[in-house]
PDB file of N, CA and C in Angstrom:
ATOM      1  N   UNK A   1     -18.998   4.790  -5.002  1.00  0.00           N
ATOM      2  CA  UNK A   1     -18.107   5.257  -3.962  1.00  0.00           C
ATOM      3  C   UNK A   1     -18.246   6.772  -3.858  1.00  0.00           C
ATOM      4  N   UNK A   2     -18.704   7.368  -2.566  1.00  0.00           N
ATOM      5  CA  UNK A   2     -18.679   8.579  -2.308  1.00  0.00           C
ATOM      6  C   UNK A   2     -17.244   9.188  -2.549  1.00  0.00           C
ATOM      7  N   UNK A   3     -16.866  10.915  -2.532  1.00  0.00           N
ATOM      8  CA  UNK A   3     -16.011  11.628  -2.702  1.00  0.00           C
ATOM      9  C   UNK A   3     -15.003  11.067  -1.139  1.00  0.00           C
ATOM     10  N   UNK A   4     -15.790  11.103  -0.119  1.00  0.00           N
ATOM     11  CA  UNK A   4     -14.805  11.269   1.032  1.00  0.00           C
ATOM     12  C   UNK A   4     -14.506   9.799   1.247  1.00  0.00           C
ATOM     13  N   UNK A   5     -14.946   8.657   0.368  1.00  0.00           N
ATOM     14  CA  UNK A   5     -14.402   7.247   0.534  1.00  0.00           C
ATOM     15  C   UNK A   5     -13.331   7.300  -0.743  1.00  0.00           C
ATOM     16  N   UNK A   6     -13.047   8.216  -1.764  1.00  0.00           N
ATOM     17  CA  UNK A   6     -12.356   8.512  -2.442  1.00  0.00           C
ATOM     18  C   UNK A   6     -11.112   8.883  -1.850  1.00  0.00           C
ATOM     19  N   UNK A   7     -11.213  10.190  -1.137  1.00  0.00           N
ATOM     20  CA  UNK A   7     -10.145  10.651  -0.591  1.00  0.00           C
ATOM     21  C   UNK A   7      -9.340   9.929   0.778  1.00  0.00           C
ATOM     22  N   UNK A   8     -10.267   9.488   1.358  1.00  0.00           N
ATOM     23  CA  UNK A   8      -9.538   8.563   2.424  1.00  0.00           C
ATOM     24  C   UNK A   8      -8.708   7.629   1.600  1.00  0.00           C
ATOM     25  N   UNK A   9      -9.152   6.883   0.751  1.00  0.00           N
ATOM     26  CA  UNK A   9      -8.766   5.908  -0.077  1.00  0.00           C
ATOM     27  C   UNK A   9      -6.940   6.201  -0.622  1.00  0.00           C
ATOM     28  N   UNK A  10      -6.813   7.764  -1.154  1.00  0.00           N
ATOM     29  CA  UNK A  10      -5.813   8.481  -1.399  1.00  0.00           C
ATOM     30  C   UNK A  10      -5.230   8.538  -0.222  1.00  0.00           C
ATOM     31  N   UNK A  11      -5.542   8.992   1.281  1.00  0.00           N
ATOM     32  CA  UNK A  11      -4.818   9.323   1.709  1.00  0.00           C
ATOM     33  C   UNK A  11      -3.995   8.121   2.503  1.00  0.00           C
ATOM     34  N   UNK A  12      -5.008   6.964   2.489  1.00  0.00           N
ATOM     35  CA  UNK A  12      -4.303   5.731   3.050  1.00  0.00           C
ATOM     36  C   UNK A  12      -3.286   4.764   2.164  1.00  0.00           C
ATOM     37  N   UNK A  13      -3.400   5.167   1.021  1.00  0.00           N
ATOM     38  CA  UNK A  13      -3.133   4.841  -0.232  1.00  0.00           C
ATOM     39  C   UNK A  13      -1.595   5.540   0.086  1.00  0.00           C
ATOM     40  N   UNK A  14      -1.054   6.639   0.776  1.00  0.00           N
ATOM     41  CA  UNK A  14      -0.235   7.678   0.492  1.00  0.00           C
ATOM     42  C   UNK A  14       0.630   7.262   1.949  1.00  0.00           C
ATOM     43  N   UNK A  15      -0.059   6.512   2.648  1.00  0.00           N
ATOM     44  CA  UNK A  15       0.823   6.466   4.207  1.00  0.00           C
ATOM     45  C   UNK A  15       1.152   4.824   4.086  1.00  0.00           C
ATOM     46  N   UNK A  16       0.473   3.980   3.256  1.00  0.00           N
ATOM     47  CA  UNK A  16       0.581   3.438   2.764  1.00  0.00           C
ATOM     48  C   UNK A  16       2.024   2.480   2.456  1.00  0.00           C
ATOM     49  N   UNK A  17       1.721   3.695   0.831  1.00  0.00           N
ATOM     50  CA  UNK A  17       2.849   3.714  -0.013  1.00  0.00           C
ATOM     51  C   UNK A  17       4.474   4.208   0.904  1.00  0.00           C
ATOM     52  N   UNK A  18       4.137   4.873   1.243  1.00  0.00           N
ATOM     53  CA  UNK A  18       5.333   5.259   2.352  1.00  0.00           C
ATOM     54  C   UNK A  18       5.596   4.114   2.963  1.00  0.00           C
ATOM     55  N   UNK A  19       5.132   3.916   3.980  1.00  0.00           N
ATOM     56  CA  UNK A  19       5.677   2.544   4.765  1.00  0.00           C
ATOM     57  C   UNK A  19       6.157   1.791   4.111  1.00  0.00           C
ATOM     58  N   UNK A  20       5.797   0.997   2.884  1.00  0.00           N
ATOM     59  CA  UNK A  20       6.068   0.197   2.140  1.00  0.00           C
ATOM     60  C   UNK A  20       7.702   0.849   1.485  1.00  0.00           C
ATOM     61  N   UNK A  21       7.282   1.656   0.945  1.00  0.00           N
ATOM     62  CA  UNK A  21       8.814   2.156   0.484  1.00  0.00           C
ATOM     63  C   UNK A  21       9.468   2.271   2.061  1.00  0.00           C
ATOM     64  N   UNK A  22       9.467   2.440   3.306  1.00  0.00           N
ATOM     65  CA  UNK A  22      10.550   2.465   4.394  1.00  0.00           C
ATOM     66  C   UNK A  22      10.733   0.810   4.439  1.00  0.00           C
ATOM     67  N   UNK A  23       9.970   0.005   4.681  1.00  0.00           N
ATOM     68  CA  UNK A  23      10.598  -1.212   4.361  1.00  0.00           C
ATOM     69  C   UNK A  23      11.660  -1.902   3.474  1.00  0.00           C
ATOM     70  N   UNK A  24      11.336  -1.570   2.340  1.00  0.00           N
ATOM     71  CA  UNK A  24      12.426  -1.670   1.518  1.00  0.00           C
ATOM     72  C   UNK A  24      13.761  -1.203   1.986  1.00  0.00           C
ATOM     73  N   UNK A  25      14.958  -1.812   2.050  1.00  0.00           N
ATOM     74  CA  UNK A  25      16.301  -1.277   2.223  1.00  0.00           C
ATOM     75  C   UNK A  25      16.879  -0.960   0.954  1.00  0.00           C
ATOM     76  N   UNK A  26      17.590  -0.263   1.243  1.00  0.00           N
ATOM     77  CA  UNK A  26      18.298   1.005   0.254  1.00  0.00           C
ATOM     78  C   UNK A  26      17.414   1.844  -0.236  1.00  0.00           C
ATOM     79  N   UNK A  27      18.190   2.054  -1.487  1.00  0.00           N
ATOM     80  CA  UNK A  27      17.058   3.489  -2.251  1.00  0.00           C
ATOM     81  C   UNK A  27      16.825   3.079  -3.644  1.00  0.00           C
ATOM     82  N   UNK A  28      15.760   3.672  -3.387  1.00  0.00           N
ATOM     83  CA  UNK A  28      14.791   3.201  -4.651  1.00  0.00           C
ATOM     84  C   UNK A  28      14.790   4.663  -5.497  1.00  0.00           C
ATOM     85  N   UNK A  29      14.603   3.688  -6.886  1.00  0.00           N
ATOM     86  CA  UNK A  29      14.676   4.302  -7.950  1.00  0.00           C
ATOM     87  C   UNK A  29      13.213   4.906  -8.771  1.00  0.00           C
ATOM     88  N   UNK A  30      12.066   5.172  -7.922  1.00  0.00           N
ATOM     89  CA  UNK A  30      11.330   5.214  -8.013  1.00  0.00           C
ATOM     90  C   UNK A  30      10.685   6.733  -7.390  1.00  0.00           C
ATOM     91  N   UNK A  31      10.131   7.717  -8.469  1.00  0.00           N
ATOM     92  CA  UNK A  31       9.267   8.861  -7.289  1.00  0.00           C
ATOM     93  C   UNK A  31       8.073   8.961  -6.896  1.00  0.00           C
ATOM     94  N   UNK A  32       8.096  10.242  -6.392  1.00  0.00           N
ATOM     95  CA  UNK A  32       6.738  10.202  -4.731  1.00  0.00           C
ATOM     96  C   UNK A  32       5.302   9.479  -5.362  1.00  0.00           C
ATOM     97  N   UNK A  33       4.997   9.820  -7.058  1.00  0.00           N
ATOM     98  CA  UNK A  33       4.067   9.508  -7.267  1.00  0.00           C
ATOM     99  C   UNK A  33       3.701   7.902  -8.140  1.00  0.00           C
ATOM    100  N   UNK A  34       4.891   7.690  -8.608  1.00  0.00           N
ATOM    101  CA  UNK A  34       4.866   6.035  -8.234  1.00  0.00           C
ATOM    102  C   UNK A  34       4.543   5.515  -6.757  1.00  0.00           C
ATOM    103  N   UNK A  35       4.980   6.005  -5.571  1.00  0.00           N
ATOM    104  CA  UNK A  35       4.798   5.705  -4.222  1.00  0.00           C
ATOM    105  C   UNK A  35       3.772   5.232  -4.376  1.00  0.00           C
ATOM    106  N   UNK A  36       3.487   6.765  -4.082  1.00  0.00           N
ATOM    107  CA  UNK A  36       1.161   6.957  -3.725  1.00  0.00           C
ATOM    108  C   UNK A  36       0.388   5.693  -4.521  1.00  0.00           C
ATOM    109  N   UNK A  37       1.008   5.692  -5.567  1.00  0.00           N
ATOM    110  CA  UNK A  37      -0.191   4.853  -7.020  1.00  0.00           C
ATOM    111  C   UNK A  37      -0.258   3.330  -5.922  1.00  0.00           C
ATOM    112  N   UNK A  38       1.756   3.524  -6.026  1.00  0.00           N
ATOM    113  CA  UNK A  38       1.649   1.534  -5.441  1.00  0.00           C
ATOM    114  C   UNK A  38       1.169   1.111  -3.891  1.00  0.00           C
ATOM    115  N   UNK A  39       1.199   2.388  -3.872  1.00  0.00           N
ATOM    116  CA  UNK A  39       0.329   2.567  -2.140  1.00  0.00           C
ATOM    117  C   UNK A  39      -1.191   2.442  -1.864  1.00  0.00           C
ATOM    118  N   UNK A  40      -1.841   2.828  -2.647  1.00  0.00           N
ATOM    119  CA  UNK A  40      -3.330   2.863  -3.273  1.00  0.00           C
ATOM    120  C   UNK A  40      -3.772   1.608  -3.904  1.00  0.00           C
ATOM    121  N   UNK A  41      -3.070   1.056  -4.790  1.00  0.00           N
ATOM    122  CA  UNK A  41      -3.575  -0.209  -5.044  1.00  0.00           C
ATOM    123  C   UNK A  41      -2.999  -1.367  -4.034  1.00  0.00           C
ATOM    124  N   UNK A  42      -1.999  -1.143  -3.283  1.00  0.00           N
ATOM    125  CA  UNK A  42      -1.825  -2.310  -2.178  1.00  0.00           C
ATOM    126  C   UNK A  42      -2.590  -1.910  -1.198  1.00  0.00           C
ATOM    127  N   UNK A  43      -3.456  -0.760  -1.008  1.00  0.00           N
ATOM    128  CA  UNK A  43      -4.027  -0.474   0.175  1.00  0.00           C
ATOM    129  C   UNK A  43      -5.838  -1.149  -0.318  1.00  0.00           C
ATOM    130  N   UNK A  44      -5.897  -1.085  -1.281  1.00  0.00           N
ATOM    131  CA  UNK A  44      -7.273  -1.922  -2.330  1.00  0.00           C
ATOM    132  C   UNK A  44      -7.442  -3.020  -2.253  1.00  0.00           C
ATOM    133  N   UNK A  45      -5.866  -3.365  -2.575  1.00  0.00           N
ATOM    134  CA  UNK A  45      -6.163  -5.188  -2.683  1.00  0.00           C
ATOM    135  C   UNK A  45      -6.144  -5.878  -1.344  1.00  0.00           C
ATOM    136  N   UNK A  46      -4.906  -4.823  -0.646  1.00  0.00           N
ATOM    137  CA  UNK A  46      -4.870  -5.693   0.743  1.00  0.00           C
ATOM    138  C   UNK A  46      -5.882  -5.796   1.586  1.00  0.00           C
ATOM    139  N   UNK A  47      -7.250  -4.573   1.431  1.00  0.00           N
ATOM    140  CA  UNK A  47      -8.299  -4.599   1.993  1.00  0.00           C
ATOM    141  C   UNK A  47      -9.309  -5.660   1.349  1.00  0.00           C
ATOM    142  N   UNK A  48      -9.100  -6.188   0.266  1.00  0.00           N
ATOM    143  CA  UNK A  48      -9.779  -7.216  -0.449  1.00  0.00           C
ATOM    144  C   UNK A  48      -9.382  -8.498   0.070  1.00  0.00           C
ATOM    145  N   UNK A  49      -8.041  -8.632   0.559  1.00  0.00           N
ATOM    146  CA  UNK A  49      -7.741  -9.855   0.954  1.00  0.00           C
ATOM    147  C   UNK A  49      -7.722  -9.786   2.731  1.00  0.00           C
ATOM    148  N   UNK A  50      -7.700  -8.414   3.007  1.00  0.00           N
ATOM    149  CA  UNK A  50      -8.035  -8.785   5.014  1.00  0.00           C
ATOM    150  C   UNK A  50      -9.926  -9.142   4.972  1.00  0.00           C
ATOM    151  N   UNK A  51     -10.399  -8.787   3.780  1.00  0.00           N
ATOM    152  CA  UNK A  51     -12.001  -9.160   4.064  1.00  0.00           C
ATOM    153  C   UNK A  51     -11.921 -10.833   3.724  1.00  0.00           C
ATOM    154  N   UNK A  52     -11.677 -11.055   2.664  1.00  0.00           N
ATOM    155  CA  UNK A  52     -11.602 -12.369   2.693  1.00  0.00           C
ATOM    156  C   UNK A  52     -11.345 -13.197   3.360  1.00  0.00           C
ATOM    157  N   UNK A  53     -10.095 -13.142   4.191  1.00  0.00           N
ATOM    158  CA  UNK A  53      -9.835 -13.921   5.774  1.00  0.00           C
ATOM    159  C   UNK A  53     -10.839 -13.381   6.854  1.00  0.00           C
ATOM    160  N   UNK A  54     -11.790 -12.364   6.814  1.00  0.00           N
ATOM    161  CA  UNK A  54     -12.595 -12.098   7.729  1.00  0.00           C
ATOM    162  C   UNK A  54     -11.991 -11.242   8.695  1.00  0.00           C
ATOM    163  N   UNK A  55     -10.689 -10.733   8.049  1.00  0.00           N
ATOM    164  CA  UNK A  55     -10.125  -9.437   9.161  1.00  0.00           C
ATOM    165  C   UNK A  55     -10.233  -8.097   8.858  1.00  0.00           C
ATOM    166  N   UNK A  56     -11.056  -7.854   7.974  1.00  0.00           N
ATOM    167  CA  UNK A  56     -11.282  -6.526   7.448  1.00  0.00           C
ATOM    168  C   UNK A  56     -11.961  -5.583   8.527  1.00  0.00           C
ATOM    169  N   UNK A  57     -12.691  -5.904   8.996  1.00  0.00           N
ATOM    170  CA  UNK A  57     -13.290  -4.991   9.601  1.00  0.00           C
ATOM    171  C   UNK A  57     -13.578  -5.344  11.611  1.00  0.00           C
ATOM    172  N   UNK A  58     -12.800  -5.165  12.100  1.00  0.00           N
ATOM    173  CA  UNK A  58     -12.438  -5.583  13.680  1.00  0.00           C
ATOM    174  C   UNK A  58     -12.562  -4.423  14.498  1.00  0.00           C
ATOM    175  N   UNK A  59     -13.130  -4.374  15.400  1.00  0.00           N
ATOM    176  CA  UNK A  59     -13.293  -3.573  16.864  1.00  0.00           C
ATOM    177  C   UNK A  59     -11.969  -2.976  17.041  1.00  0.00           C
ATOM    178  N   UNK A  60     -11.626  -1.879  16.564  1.00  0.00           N
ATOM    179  CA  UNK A  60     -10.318  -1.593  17.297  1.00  0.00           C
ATOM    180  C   UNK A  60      -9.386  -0.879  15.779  1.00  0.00           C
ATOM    181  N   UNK A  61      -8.142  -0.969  16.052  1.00  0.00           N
ATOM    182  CA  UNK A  61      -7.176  -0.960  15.039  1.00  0.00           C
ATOM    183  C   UNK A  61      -7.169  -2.167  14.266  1.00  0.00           C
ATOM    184  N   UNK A  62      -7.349  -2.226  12.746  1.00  0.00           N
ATOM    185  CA  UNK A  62      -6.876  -3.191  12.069  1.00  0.00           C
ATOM    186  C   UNK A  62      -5.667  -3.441  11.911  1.00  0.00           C
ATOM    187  N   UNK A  63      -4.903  -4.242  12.646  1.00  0.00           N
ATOM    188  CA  UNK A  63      -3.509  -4.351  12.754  1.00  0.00           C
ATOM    189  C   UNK A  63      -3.198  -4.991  11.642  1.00  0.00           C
ATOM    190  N   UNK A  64      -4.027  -6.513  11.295  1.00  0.00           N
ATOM    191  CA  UNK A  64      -3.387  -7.204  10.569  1.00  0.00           C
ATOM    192  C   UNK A  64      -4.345  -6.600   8.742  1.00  0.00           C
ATOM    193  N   UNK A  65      -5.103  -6.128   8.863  1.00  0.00           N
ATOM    194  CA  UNK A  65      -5.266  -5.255   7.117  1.00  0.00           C
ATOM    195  C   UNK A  65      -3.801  -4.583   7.012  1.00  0.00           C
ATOM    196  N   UNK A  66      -3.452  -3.907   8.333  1.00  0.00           N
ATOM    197  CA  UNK A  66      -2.534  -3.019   7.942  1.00  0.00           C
ATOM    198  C   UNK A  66      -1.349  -3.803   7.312  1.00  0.00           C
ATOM    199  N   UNK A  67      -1.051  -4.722   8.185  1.00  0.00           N
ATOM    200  CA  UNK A  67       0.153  -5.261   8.212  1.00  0.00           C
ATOM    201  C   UNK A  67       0.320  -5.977   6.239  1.00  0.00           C
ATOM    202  N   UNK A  68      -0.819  -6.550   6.302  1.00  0.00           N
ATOM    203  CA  UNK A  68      -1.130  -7.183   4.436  1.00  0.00           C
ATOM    204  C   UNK A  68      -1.101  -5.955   3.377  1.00  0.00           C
ATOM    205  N   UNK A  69      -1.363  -4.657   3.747  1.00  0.00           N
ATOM    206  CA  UNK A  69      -1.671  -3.662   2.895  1.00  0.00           C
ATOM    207  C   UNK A  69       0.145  -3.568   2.844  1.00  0.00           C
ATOM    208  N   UNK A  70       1.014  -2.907   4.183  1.00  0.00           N
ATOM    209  CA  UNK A  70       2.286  -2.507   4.182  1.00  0.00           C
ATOM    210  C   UNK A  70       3.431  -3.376   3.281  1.00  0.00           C
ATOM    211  N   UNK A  71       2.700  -4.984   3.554  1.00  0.00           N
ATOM    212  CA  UNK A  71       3.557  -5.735   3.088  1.00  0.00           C
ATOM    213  C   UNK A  71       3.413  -6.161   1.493  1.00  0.00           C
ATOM    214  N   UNK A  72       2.090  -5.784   1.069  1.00  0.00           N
ATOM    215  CA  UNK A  72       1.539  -5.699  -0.857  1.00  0.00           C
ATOM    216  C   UNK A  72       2.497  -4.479  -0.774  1.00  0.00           C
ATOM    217  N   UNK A  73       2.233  -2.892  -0.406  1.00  0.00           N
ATOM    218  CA  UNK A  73       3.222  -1.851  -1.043  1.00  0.00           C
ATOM    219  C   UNK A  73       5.078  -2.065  -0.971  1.00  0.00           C
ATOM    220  N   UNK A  74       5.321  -3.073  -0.816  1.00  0.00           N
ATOM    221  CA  UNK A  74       6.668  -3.114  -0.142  1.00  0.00           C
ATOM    222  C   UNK A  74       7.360  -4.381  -1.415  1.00  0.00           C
ATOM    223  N   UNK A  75       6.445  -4.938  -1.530  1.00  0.00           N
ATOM    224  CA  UNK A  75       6.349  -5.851  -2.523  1.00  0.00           C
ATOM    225  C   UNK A  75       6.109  -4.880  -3.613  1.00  0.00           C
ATOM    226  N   UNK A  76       5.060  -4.286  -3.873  1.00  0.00           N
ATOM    227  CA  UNK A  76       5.368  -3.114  -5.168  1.00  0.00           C
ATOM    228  C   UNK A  76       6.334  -2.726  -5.334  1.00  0.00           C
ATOM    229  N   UNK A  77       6.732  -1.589  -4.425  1.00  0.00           N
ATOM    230  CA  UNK A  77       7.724  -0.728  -4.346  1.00  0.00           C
ATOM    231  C   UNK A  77       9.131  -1.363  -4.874  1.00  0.00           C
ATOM    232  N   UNK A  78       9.506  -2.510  -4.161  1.00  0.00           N
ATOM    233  CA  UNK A  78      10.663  -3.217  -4.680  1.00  0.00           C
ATOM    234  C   UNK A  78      10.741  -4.028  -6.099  1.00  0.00           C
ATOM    235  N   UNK A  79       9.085  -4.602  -6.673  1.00  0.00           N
ATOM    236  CA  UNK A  79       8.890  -4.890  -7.922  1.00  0.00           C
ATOM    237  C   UNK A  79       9.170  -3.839  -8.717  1.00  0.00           C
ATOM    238  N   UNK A  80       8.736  -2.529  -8.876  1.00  0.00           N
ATOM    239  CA  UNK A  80       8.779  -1.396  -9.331  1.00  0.00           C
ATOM    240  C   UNK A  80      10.223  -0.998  -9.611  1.00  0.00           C
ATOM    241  N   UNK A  81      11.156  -0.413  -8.393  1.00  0.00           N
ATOM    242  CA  UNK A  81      12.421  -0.346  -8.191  1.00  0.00           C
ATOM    243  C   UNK A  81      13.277  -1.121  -9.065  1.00  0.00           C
ATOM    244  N   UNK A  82      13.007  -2.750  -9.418  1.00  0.00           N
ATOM    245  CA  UNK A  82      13.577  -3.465 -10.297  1.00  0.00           C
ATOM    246  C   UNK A  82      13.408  -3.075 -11.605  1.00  0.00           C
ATOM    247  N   UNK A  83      12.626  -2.741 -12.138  1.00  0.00           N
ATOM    248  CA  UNK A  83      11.605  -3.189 -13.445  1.00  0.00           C
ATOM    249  C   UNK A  83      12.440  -1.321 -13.774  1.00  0.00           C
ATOM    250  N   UNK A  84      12.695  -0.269 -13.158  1.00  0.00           N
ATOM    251  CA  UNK A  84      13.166   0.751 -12.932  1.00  0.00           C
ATOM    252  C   UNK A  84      14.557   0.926 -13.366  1.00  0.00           C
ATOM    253  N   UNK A  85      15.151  -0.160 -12.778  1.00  0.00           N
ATOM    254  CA  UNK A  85      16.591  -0.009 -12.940  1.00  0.00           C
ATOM    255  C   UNK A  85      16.973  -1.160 -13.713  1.00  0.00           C
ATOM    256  N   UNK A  86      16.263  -1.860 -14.355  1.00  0.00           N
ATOM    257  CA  UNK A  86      16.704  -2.491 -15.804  1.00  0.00           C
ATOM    258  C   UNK A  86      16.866  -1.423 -17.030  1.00  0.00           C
ATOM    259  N   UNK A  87      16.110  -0.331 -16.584  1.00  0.00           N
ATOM    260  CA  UNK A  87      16.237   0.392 -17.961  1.00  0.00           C
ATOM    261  C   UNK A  87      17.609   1.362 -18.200  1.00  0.00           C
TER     262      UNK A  87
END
């Protein structure tokens, strides 16, 4: 993996993680750089699983990668948030 498939990777990883945490209702117990991390690996896997259905890569906006990536960080974010406030 090149440097600038690195950094895209971060930065989608980071808008990501955001969305996913605005989904979630209320407030989370979790900071910016837990976000990014759970944003980055739902933005990984969810691109692993829009290729697998064959929607990874489409003419246009990937609506529905996006939509699988937003909805893995949102699912983090709120796994996280729990696992957070047991302690």
């Amino acid at each position: 993996m090149e440097i600038s498939g690195i950094i895209s990777a971060v930065v989608i990883g980071i808008i990501i993680g955001v969305l996913g945490r605005l989904v979630v209702p209320g407030r989370q117990r979790i900071g910016i750089l837990w976000t990014i991390v759970v944003g980055i690996v739902a933005a990984l896997i969810g691109s692993a699983i829009a290729a697998g259905f064959g929607i990874g890569d489409t003419k246009g906006v990937d609506w529905g990668e996006w939509l699988i990536q937003i909805v893995l960080a949102a699912l983090g974010v709120a796994g996280l948030d729990r696992i957070k406030g047991r302690r």
